[in-house]
PDB file of N, CA and C in Angstrom:
ATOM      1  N   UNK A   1     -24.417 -17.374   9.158  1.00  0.00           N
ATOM      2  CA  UNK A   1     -23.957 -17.698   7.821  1.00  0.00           C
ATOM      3  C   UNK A   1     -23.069 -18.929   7.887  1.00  0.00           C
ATOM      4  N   UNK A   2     -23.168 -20.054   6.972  1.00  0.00           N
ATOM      5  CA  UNK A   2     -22.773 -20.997   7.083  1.00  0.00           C
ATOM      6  C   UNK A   2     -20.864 -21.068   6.501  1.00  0.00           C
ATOM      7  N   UNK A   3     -20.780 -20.016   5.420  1.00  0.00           N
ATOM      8  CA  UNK A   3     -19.396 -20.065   4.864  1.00  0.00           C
ATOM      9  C   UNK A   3     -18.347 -19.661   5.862  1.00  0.00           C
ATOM     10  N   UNK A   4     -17.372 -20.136   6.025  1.00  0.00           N
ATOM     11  CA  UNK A   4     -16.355 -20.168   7.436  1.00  0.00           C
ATOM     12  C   UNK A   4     -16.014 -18.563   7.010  1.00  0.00           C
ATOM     13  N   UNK A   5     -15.393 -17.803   8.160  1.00  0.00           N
ATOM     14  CA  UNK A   5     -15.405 -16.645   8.390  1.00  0.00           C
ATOM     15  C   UNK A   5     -14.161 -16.318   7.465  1.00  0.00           C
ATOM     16  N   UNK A   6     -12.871 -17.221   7.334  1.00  0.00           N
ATOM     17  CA  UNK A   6     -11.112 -16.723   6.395  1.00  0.00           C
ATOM     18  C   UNK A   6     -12.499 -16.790   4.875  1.00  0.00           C
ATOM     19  N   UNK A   7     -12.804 -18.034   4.545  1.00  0.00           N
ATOM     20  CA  UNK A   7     -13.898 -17.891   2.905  1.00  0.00           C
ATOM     21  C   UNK A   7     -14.101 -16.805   2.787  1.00  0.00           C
ATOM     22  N   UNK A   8     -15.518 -16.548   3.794  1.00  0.00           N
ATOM     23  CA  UNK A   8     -16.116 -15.031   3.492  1.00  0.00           C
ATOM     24  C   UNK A   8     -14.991 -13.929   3.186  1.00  0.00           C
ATOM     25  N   UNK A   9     -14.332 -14.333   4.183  1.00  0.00           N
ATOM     26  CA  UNK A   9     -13.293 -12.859   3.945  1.00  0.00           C
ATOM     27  C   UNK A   9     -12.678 -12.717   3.007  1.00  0.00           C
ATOM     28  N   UNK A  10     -12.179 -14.041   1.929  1.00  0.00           N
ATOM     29  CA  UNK A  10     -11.374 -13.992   0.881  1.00  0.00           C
ATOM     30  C   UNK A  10     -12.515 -13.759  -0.085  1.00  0.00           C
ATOM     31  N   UNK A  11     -13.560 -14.086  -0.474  1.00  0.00           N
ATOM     32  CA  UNK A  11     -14.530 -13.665  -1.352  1.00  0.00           C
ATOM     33  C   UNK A  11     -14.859 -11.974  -1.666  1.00  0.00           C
ATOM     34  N   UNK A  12     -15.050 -11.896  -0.402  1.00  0.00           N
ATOM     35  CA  UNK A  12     -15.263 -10.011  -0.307  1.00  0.00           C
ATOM     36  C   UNK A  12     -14.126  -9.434  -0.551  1.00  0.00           C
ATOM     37  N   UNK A  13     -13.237  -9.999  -0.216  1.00  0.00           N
ATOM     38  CA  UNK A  13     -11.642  -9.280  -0.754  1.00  0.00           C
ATOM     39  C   UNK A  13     -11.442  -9.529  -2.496  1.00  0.00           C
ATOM     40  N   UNK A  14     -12.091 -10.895  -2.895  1.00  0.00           N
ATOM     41  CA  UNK A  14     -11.661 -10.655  -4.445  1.00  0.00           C
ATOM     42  C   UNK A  14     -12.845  -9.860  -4.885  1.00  0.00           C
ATOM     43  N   UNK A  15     -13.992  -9.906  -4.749  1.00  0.00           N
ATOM     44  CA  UNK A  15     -14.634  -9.080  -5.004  1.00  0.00           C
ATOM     45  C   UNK A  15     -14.493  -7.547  -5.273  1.00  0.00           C
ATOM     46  N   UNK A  16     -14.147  -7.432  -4.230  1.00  0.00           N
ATOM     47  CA  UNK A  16     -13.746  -5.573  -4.166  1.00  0.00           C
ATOM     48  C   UNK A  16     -12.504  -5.401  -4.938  1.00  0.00           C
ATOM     49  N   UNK A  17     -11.378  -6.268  -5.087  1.00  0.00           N
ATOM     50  CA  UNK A  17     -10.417  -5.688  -6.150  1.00  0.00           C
ATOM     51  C   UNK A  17     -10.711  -6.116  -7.874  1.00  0.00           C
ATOM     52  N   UNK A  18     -12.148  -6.792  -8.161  1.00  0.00           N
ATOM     53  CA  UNK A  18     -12.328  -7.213  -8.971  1.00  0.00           C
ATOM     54  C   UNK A  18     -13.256  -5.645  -9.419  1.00  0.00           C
ATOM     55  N   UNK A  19     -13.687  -5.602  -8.427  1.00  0.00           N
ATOM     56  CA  UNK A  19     -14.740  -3.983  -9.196  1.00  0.00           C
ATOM     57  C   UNK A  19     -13.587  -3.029  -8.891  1.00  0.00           C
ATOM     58  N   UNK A  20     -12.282  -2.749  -8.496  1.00  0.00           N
ATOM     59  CA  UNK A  20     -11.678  -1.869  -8.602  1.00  0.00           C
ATOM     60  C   UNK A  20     -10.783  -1.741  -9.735  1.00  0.00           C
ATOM     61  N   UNK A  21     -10.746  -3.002 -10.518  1.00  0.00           N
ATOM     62  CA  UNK A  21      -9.370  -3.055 -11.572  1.00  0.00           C
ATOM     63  C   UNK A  21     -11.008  -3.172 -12.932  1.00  0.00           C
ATOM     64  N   UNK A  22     -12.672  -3.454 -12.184  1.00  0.00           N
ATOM     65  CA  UNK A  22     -13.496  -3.013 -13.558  1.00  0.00           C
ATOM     66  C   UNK A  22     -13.571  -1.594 -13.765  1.00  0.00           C
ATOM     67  N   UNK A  23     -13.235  -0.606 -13.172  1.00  0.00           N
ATOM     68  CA  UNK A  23     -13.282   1.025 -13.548  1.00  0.00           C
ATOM     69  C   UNK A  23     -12.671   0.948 -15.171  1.00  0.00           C
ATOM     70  N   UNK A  24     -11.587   0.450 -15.014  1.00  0.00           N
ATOM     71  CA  UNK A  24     -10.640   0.678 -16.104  1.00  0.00           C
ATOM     72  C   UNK A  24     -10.965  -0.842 -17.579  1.00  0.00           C
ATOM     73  N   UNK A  25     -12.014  -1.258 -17.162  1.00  0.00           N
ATOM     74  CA  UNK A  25     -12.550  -2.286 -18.193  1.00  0.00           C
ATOM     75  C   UNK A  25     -12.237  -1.648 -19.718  1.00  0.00           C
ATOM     76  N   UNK A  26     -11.846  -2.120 -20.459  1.00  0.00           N
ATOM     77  CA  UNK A  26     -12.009  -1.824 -21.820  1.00  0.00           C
ATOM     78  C   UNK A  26     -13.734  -1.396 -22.108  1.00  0.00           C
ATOM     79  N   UNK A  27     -14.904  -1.962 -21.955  1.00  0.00           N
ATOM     80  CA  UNK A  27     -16.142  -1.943 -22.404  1.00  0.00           C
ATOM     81  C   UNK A  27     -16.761  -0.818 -21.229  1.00  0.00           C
ATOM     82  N   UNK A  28     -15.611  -0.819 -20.225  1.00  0.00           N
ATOM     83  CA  UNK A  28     -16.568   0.387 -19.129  1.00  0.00           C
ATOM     84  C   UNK A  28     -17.012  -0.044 -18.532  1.00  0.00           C
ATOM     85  N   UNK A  29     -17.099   0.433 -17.252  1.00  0.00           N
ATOM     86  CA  UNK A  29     -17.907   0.074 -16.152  1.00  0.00           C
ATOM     87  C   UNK A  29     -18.832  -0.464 -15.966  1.00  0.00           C
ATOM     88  N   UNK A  30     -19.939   0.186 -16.489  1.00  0.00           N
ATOM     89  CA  UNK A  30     -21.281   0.417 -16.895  1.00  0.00           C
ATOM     90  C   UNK A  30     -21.644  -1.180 -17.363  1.00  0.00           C
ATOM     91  N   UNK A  31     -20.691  -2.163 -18.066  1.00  0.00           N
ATOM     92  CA  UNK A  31     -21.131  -3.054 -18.322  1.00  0.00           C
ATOM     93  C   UNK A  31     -19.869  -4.371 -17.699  1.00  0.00           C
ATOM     94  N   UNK A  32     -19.198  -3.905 -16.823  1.00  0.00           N
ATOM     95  CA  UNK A  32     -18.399  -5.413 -15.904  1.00  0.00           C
ATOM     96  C   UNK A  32     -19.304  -5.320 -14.659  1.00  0.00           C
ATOM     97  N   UNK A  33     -19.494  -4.069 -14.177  1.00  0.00           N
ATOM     98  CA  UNK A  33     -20.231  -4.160 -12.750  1.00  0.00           C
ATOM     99  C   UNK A  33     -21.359  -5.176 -12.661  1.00  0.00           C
ATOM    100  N   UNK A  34     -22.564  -4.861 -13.298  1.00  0.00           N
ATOM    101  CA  UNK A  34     -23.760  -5.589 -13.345  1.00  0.00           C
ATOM    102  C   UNK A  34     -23.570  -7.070 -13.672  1.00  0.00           C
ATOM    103  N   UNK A  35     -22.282  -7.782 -14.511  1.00  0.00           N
ATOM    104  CA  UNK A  35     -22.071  -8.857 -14.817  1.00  0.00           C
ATOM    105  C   UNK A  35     -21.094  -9.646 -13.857  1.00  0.00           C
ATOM    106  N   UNK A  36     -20.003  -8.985 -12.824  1.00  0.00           N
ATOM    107  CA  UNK A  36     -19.044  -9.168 -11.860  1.00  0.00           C
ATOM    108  C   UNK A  36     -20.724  -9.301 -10.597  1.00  0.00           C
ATOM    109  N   UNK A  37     -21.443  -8.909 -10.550  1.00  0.00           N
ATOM    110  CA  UNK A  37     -22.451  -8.523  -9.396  1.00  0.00           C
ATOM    111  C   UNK A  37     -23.398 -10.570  -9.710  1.00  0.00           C
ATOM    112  N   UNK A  38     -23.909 -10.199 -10.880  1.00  0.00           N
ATOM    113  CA  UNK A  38     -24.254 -11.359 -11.412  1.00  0.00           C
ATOM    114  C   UNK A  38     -23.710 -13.081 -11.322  1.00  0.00           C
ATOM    115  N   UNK A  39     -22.526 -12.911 -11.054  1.00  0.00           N
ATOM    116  CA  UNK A  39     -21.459 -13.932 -11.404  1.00  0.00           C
ATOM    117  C   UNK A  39     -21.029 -14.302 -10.013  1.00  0.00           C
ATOM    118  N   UNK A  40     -20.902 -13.177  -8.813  1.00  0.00           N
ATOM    119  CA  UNK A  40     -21.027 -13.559  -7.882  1.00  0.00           C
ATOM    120  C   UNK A  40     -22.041 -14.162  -6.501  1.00  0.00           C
ATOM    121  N   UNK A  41     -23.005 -13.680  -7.172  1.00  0.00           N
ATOM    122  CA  UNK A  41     -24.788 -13.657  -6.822  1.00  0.00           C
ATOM    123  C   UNK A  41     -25.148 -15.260  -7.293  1.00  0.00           C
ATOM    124  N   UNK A  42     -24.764 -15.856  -8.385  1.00  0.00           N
ATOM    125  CA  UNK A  42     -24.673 -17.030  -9.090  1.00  0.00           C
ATOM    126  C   UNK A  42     -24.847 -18.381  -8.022  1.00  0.00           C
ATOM    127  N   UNK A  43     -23.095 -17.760  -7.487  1.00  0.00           N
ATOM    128  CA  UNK A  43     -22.428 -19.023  -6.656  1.00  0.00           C
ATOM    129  C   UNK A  43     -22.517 -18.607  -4.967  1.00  0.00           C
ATOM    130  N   UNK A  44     -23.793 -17.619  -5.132  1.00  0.00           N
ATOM    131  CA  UNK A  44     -23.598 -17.208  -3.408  1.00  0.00           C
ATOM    132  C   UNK A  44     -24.363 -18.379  -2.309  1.00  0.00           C
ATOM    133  N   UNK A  45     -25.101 -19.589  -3.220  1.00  0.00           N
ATOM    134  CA  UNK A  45     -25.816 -20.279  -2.019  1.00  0.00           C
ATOM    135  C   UNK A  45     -24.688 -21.425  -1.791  1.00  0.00           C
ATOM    136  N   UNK A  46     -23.645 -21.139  -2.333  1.00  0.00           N
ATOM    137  CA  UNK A  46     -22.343 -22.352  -1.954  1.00  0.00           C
ATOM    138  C   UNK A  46     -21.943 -22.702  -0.234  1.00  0.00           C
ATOM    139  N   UNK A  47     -22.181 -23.696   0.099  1.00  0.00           N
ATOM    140  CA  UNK A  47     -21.859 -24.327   1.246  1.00  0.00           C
ATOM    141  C   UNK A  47     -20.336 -24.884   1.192  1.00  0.00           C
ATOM    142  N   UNK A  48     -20.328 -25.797   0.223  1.00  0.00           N
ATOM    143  CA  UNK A  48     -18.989 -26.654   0.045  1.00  0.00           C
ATOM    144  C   UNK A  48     -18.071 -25.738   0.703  1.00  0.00           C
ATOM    145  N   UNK A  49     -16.753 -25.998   1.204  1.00  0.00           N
ATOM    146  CA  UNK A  49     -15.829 -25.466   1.599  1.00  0.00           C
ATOM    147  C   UNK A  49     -14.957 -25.310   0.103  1.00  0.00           C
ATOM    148  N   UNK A  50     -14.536 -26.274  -0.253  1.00  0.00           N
ATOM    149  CA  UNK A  50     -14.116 -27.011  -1.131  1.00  0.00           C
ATOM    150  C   UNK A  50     -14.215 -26.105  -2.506  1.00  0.00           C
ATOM    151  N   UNK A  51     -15.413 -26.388  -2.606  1.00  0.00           N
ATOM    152  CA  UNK A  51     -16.382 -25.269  -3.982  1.00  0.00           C
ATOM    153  C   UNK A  51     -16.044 -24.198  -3.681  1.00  0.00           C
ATOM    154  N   UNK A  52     -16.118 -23.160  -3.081  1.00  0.00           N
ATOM    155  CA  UNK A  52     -16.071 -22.084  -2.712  1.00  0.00           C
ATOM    156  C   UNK A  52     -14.612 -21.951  -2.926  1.00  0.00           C
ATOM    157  N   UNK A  53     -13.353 -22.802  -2.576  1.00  0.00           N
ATOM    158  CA  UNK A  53     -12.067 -22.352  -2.921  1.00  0.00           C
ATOM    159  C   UNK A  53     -11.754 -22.438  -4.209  1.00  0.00           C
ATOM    160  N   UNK A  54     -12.730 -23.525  -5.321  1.00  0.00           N
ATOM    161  CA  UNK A  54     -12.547 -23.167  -6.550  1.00  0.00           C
ATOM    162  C   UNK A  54     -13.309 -22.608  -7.054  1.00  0.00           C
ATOM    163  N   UNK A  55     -14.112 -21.933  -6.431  1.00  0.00           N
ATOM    164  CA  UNK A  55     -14.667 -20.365  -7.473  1.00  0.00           C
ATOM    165  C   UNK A  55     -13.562 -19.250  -7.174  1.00  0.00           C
ATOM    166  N   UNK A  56     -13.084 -19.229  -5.445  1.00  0.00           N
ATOM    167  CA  UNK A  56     -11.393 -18.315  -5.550  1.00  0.00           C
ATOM    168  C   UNK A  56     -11.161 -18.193  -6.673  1.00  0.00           C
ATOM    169  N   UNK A  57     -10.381 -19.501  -7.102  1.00  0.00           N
ATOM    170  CA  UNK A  57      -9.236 -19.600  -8.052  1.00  0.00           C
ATOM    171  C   UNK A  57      -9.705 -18.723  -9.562  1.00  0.00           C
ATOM    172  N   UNK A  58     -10.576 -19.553  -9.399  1.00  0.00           N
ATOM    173  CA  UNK A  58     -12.085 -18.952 -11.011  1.00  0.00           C
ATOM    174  C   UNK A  58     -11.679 -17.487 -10.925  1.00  0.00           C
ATOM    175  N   UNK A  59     -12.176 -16.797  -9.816  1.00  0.00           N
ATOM    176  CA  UNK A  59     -11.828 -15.101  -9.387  1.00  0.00           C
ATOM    177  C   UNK A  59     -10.428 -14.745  -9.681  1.00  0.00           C
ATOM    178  N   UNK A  60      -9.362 -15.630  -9.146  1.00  0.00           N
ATOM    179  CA  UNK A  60      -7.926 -15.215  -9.285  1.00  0.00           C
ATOM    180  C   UNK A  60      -7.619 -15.484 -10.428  1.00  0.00           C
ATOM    181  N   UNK A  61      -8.194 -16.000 -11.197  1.00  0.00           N
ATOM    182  CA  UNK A  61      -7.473 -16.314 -12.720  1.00  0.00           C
ATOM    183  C   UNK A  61      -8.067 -14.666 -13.505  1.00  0.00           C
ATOM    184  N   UNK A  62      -9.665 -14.660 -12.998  1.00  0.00           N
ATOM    185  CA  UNK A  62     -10.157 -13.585 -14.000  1.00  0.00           C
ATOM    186  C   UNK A  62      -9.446 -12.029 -13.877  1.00  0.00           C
ATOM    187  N   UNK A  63      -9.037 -12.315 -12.337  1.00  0.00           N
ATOM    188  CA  UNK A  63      -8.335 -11.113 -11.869  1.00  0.00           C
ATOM    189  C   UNK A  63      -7.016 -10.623 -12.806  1.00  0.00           C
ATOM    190  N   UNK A  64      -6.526 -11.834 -13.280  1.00  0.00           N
ATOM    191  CA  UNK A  64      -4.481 -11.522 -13.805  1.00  0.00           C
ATOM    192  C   UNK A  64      -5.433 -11.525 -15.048  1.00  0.00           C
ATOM    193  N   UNK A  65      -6.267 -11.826 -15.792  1.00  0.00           N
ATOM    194  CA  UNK A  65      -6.640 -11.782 -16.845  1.00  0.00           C
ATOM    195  C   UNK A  65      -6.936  -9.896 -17.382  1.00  0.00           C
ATOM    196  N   UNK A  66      -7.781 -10.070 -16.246  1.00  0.00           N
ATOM    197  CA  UNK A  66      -8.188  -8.596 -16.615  1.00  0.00           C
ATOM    198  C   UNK A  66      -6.805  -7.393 -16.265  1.00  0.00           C
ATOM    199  N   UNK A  67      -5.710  -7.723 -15.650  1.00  0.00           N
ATOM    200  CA  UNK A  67      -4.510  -7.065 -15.055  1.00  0.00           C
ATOM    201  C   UNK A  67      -3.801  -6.892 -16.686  1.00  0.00           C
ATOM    202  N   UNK A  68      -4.119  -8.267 -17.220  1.00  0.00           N
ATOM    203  CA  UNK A  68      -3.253  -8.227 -18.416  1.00  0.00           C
ATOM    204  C   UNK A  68      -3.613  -7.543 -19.415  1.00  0.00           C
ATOM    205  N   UNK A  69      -4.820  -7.180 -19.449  1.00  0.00           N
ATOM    206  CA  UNK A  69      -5.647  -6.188 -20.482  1.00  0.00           C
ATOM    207  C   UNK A  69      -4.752  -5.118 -21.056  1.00  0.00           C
TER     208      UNK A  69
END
């Protein structure tokens, strides 16, 4: 796999607290999962180093967003 090994690891880490704070979605599960799955599937052929730290951020913003719900 071409994405450096700290990337990967920070991706799968926002990932997993992104489907853990969707349980409690206002609209339900049932409909952040399939679209959080989607959204990350999107930007998965990313090489850039670069790119990949601003889809992070993209993730960390949606994260305090959805915290603030």
């Amino acid at each position: 796999m071409s994405v450096s090994n700290p990337l990967r690891h920070k991706v799968i880490a926002i990932y997993k607290e992104l489907l853990y704070l969707g349980r409690e979605y206002p609209l339900g599960f049932s409909y952040f999962h399939p679209r959080l799955h989607k959204a990350f599937m999107a930007n998965s052929g990313l090489r850039d180093d670069a790119e990949i730290q601003r889809c992070l951020e993209r993730a960390e913003f949606v994260k305090k967003e959805i915290e603030a719900l």
